[in-house]
C-alpha atoms as a PDB file:
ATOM      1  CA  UNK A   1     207.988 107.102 100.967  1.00  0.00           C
ATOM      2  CA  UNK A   2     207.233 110.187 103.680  1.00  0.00           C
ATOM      3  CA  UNK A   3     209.031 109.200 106.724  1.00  0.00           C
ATOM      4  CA  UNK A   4     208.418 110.598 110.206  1.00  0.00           C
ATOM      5  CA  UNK A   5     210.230 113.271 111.776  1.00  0.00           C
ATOM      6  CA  UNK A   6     208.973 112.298 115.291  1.00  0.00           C
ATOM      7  CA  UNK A   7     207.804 114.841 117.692  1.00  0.00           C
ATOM      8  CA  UNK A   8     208.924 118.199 117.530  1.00  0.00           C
ATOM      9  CA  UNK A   9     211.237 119.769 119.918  1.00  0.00           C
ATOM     10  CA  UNK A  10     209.857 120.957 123.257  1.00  0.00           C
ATOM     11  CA  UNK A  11     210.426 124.805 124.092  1.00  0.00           C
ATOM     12  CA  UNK A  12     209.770 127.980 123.253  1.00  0.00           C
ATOM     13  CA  UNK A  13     207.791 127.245 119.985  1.00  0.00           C
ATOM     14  CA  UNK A  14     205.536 129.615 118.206  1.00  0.00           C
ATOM     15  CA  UNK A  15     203.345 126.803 116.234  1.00  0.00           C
ATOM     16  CA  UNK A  16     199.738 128.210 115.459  1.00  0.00           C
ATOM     17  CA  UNK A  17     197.929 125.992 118.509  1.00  0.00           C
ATOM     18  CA  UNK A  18     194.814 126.790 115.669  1.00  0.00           C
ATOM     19  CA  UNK A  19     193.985 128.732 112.963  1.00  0.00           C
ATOM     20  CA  UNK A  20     191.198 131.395 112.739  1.00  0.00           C
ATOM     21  CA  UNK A  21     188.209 130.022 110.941  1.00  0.00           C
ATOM     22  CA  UNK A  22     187.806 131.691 107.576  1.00  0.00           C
ATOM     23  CA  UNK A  23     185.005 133.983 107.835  1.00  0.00           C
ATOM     24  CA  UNK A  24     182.511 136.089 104.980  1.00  0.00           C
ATOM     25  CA  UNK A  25     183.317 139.456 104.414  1.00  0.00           C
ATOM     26  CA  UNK A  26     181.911 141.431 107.127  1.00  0.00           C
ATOM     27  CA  UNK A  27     179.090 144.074 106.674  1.00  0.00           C
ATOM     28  CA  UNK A  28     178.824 147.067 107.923  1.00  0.00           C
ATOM     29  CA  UNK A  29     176.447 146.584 110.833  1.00  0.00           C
ATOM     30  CA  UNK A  30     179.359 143.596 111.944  1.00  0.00           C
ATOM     31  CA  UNK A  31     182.043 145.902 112.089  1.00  0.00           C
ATOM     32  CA  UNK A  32     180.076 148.532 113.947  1.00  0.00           C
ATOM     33  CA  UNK A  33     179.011 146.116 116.311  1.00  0.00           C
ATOM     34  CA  UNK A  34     182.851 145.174 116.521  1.00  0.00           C
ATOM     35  CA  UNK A  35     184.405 148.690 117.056  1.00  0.00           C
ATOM     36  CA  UNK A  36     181.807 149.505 119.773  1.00  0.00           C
ATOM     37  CA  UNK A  37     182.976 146.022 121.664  1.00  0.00           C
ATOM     38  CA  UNK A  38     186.557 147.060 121.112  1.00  0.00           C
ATOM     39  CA  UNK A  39     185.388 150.816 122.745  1.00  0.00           C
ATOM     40  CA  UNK A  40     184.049 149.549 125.689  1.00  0.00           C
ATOM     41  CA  UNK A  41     186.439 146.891 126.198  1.00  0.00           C
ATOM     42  CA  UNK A  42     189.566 149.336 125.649  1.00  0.00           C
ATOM     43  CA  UNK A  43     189.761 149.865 129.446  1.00  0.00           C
ATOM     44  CA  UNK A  44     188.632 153.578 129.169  1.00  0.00           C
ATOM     45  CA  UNK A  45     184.700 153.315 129.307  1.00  0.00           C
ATOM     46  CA  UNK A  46     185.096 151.200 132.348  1.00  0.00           C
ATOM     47  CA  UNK A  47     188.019 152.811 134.641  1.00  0.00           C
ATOM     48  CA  UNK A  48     186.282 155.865 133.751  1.00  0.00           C
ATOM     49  CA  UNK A  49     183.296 155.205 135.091  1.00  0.00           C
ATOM     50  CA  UNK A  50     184.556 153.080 138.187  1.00  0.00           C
ATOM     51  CA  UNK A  51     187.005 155.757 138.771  1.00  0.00           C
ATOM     52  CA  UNK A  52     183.960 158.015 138.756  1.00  0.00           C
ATOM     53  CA  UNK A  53     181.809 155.934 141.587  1.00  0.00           C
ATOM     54  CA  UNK A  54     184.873 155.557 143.872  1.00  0.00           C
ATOM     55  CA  UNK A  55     185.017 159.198 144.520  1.00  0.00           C
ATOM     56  CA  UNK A  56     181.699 159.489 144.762  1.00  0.00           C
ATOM     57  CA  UNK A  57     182.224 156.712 147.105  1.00  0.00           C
ATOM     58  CA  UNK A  58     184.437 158.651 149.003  1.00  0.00           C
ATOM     59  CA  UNK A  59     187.544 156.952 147.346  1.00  0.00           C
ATOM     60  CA  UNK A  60     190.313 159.234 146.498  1.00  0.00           C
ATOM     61  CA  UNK A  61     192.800 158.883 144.101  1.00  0.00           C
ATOM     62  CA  UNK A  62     195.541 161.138 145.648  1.00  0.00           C
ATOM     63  CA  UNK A  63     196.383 161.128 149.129  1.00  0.00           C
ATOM     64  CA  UNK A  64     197.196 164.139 151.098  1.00  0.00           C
ATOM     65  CA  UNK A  65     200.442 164.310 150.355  1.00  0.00           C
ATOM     66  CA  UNK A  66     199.641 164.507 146.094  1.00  0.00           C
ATOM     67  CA  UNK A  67     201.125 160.539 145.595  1.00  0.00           C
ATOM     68  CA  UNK A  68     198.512 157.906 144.056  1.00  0.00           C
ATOM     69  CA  UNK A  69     196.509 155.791 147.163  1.00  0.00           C
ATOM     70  CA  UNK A  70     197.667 152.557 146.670  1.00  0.00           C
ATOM     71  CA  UNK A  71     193.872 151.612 148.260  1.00  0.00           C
ATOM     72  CA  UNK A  72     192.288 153.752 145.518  1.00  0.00           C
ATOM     73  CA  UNK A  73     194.604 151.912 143.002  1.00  0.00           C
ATOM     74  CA  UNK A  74     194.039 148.776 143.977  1.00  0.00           C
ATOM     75  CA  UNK A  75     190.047 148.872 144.198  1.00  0.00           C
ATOM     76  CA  UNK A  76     189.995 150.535 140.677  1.00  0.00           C
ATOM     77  CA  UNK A  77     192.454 148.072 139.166  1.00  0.00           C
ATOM     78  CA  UNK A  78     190.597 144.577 140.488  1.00  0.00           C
ATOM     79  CA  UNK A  79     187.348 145.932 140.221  1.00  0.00           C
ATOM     80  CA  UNK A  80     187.574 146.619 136.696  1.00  0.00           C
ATOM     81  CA  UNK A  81     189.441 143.475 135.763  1.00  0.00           C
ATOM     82  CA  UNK A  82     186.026 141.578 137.279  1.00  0.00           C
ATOM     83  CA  UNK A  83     183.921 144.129 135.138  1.00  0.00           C
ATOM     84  CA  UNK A  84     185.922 143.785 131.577  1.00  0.00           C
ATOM     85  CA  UNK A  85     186.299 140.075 131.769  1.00  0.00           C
ATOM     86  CA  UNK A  86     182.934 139.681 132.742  1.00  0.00           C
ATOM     87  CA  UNK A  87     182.100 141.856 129.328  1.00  0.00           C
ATOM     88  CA  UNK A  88     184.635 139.674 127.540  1.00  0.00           C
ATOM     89  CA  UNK A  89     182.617 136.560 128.036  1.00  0.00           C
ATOM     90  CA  UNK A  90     179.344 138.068 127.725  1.00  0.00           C
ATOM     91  CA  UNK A  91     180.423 139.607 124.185  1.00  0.00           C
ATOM     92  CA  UNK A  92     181.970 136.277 123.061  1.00  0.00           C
ATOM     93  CA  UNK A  93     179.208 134.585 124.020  1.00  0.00           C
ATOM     94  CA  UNK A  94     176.881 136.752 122.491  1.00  0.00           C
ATOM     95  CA  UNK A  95     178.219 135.872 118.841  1.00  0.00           C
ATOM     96  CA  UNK A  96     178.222 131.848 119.653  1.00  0.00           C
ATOM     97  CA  UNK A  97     181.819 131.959 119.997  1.00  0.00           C
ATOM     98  CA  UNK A  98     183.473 129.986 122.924  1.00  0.00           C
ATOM     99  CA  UNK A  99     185.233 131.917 125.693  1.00  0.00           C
ATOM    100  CA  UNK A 100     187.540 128.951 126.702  1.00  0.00           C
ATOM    101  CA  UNK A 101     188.879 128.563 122.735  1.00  0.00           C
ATOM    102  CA  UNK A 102     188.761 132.037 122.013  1.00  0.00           C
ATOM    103  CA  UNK A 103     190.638 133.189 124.786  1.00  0.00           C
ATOM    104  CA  UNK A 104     192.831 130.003 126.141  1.00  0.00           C
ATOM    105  CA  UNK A 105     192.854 127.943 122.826  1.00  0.00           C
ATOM    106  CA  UNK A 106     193.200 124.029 122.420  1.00  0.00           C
ATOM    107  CA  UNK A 107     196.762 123.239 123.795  1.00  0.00           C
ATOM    108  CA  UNK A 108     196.874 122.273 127.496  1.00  0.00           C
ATOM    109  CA  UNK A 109     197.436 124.908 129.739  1.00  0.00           C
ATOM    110  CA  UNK A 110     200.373 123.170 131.547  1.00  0.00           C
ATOM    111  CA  UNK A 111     202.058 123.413 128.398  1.00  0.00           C
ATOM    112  CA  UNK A 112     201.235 126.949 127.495  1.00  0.00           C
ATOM    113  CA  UNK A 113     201.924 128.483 131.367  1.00  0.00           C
ATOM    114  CA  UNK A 114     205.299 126.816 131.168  1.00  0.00           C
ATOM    115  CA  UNK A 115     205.716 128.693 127.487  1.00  0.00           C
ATOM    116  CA  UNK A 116     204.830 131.939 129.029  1.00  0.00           C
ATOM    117  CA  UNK A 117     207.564 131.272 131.687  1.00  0.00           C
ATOM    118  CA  UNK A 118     210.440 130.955 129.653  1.00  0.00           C
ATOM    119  CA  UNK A 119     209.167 134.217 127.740  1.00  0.00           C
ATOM    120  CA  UNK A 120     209.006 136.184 130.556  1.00  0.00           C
ATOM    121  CA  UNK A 121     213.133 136.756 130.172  1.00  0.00           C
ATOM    122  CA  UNK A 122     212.535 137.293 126.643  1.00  0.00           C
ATOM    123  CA  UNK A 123     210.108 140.248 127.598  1.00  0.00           C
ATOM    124  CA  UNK A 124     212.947 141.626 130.035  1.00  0.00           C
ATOM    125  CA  UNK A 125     215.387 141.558 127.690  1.00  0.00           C
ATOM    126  CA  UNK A 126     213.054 143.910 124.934  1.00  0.00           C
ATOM    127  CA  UNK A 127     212.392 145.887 127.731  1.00  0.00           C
ATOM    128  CA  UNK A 128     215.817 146.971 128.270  1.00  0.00           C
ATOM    129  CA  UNK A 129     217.226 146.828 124.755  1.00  0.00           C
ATOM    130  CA  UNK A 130     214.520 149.960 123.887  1.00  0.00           C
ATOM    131  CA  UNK A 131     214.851 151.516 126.759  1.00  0.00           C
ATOM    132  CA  UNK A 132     218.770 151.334 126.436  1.00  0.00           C
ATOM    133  CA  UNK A 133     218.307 152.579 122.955  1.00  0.00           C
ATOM    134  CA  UNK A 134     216.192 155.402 124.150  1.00  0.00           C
ATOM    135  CA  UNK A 135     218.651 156.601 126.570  1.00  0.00           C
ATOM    136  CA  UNK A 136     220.858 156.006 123.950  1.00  0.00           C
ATOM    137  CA  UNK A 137     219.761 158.191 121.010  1.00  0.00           C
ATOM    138  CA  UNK A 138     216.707 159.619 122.037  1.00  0.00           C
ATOM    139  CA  UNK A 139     217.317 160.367 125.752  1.00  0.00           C
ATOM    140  CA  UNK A 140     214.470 163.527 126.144  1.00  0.00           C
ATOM    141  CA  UNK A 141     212.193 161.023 125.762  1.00  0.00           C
ATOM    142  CA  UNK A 142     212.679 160.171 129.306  1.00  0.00           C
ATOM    143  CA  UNK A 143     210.121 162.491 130.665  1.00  0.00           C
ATOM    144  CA  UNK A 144     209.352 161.119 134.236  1.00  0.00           C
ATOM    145  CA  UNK A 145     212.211 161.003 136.385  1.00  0.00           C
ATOM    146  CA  UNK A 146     211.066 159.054 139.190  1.00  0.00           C
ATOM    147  CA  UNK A 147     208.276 156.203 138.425  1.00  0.00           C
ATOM    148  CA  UNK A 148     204.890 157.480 140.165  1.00  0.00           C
ATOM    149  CA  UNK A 149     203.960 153.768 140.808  1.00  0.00           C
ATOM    150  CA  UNK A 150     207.312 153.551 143.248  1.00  0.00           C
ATOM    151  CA  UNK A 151     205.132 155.783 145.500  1.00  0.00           C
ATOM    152  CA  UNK A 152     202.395 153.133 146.066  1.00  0.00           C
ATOM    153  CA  UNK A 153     204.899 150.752 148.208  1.00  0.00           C
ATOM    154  CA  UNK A 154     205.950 152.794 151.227  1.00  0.00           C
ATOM    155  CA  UNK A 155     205.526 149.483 153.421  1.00  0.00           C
ATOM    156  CA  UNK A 156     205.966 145.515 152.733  1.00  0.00           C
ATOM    157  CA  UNK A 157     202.255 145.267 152.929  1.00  0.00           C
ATOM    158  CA  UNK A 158     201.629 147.828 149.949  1.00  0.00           C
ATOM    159  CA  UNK A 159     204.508 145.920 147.556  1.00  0.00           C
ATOM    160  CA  UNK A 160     202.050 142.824 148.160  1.00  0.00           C
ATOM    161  CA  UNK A 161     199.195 144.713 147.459  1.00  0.00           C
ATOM    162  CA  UNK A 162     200.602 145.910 144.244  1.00  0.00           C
ATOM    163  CA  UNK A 163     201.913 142.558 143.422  1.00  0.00           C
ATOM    164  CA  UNK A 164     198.496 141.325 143.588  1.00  0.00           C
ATOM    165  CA  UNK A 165     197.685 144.066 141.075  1.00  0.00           C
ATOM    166  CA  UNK A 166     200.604 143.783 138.670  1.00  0.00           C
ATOM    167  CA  UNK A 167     199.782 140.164 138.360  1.00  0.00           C
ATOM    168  CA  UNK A 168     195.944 140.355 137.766  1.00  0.00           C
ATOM    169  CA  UNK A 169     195.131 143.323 136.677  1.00  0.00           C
ATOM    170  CA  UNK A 170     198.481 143.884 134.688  1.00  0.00           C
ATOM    171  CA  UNK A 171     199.337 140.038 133.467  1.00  0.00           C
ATOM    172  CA  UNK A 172     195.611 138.898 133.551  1.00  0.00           C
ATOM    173  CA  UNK A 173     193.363 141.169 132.625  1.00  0.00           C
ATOM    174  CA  UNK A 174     195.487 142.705 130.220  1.00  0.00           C
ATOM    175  CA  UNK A 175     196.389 140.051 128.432  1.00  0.00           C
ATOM    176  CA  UNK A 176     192.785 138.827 128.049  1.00  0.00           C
ATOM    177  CA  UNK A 177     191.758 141.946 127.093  1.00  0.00           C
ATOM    178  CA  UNK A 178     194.076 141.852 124.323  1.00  0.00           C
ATOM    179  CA  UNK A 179     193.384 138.484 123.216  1.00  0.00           C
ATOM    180  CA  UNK A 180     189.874 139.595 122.946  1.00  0.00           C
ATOM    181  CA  UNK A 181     190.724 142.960 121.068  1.00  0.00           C
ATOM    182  CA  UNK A 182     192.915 140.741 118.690  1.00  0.00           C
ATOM    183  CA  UNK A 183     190.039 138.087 117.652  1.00  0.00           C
ATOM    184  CA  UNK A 184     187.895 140.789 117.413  1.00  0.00           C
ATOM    185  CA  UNK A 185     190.227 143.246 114.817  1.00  0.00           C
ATOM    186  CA  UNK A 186     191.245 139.338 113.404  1.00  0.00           C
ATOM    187  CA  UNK A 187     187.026 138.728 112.360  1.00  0.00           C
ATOM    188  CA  UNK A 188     186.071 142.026 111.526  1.00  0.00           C
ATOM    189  CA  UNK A 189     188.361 144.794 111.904  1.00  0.00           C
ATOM    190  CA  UNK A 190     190.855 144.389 109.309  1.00  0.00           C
ATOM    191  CA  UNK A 191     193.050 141.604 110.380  1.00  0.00           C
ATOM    192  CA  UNK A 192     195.499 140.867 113.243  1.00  0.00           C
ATOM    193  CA  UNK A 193     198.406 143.393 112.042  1.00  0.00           C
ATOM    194  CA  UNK A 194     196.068 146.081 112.318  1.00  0.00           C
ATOM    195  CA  UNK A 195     195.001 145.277 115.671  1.00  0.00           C
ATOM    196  CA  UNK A 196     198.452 144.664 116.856  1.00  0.00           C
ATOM    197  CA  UNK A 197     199.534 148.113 115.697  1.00  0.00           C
ATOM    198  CA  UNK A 198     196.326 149.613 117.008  1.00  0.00           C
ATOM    199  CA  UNK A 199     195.979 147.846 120.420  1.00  0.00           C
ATOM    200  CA  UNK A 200     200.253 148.272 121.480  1.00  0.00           C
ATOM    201  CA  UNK A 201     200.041 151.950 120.461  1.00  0.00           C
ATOM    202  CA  UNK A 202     196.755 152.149 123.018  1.00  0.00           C
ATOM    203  CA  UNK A 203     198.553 150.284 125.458  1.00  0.00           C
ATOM    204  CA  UNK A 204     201.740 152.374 125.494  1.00  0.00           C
ATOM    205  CA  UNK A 205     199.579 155.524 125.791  1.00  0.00           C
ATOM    206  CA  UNK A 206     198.029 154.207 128.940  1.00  0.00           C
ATOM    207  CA  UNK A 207     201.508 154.137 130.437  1.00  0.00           C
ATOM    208  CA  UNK A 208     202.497 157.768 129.593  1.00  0.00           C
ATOM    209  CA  UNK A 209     202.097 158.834 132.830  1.00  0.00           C
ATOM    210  CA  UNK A 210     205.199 156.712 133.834  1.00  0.00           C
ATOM    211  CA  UNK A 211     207.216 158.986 130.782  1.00  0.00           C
ATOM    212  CA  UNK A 212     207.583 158.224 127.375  1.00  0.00           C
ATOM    213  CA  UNK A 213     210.054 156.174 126.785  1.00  0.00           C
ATOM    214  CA  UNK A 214     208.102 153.726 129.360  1.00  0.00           C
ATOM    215  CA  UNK A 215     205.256 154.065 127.255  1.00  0.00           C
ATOM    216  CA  UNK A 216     207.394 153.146 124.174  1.00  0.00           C
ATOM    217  CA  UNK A 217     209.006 150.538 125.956  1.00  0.00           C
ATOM    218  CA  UNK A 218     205.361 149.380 126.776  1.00  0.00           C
ATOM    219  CA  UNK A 219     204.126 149.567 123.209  1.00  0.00           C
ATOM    220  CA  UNK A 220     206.882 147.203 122.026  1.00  0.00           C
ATOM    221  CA  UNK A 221     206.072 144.926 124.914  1.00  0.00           C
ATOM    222  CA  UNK A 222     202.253 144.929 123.623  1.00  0.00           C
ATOM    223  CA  UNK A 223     203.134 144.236 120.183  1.00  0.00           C
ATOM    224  CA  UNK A 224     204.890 140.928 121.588  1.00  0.00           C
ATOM    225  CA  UNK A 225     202.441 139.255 123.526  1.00  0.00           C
ATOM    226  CA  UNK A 226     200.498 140.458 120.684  1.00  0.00           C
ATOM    227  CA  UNK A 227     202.218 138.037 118.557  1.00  0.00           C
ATOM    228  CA  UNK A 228     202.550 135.501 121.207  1.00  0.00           C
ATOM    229  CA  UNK A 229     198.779 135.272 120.882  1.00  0.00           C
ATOM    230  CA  UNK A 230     198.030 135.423 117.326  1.00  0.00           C
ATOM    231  CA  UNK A 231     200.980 132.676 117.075  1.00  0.00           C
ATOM    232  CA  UNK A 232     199.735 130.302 119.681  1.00  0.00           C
ATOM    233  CA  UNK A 233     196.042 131.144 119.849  1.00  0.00           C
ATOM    234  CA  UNK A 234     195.733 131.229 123.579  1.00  0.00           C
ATOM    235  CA  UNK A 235     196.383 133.934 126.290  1.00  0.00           C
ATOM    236  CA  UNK A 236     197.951 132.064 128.725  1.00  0.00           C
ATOM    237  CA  UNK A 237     201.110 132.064 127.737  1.00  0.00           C
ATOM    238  CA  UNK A 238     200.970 136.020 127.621  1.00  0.00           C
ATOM    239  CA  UNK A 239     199.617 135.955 130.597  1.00  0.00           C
ATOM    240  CA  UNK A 240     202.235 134.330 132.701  1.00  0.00           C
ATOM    241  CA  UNK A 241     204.915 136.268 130.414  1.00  0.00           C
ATOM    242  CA  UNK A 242     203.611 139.166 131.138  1.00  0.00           C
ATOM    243  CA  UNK A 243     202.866 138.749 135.020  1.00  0.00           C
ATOM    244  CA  UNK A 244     206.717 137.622 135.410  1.00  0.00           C
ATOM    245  CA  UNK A 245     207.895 140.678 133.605  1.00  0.00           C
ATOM    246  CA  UNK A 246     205.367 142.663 136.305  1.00  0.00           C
ATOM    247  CA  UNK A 247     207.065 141.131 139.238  1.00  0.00           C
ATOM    248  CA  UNK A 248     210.340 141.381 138.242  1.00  0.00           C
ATOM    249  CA  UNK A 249     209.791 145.254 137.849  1.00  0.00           C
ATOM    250  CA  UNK A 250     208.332 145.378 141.674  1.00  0.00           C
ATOM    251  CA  UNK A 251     211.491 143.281 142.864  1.00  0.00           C
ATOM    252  CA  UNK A 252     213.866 146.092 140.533  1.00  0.00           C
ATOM    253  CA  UNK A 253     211.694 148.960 141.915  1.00  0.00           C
ATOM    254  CA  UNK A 254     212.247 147.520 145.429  1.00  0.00           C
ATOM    255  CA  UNK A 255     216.057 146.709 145.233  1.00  0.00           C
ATOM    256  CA  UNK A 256     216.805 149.896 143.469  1.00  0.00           C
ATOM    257  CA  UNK A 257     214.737 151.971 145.648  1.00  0.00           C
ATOM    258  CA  UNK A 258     213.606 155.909 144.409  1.00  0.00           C
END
């Protein structure tokens, strides 16, 4: 006679929160439809062309003295976070499928925030075991010598301003933005490995303007929430992971100095 094993241990599970639905083979005109989604919701198409109306604006992106405008940064970055979440939920919802599930799943959120909290060490500690292997073995890949993004806090109000950023535009709209990419390579892209591989190797690129080996580091970073996601079936614990990893970069950046 089955007996119960009572409830299972609190913590840092990875339990599938619920599975994806199994779905027809998708035609041709699906996947098209899919990869164009996945286009415009890559954060290209849209910082592009936001990028594009703040200097016509009268925005720069540089100031005088050739760093990044934390102003111009900071528009550009929240901005476009409103705009690609907005096309997140308009896409979804376009298909009949259900932002809230799709993109924060069944569990309560409690639950999964306080998840995301104790991975946000986890993160960390990836974070420094490749870039400690970089320097390691593969030390020209560390092509920037000082982090461009250190330029944006001169003054205690600019590191708030950029911790606003880091947190929703890094940790929140990134995160939904992959969870997004994910369902979307999941349905009818070729499955959740591929999109994975596809979406960390995008995400790293975006970063090489911080060096390589950030970008690398980056990529590998990508790939875990990635998993996070695909394993719990909700964002949020990504989210917060990936917003405390943010933050605890500003406080390094601002304790090491340049």
């Amino acid at each position: 006679m089955a007996t119960d094993p009572g409830p299972e241990p609190s913590g840092l599970r990875f339990d599938v929160a619920a599975e994806p639905p199994v779905r027809a083979r998708p035609t041709p005109a699906e996947r098209i439809v899919a990869f164009l989604e996945v286009l415009l919701c890559s954060d290209y198409p849209t910082q592009l062309a936001l990028g594009s109306v703040l200097v016509t604006s009268g925005f720069q992106p540089m100031r005088p003295d050739g760093g990044l405008s934390l102003q111009y940064v900071a528009i550009l970055s929240l901005v476009d976070t409103v705009l690609l979440v907005g096309l997140i939920v308009l896409f979804l919802r376009a298909h009949g499928e259900q932002p809230r599930i799709v993109l924060l799943g069944r569990e309560p959120v409690g639950h999964e925030m306080r998840v995301g909290a104790g991975l946000i060490i986890a993160a960390f500690v990836i974070a420094l075991i490749v870039l400690g292997a970089i320097l390691r073995f593969l030390p020209q890949l560390h092509t920037v010598e000082n982090n461009p993004l250190k330029d944006l806090m001169r003054r205690p109000r600019d590191a708030a301003i950029f911790a606003l950023v880091v947190v929703i535009a890094g940790g929140v709209r990134e995160e939904i933005q992959r969870a997004f990419l994910l369902h979307r390579f999941e349905r009818w892209l070729g499955g959740g490995t591929i999109g994975v591989v596809a979406t960390s190797a995008a995400f790293g690129l975006g970063h090489l303007p911080q060096g390589v080996d950030a970008a690398v580091a980056t990529g590998v970073l990508g790939a875990f929430w990635g998993v996070v996601y695909l394993r719990r079936r909700s964002a949020l614990a990504p989210v917060v992971s990936h917003s405390g990893f943010n933050l605890l970069q500003l406080v390094q950046f601002l304790i090491v100095g340049r």
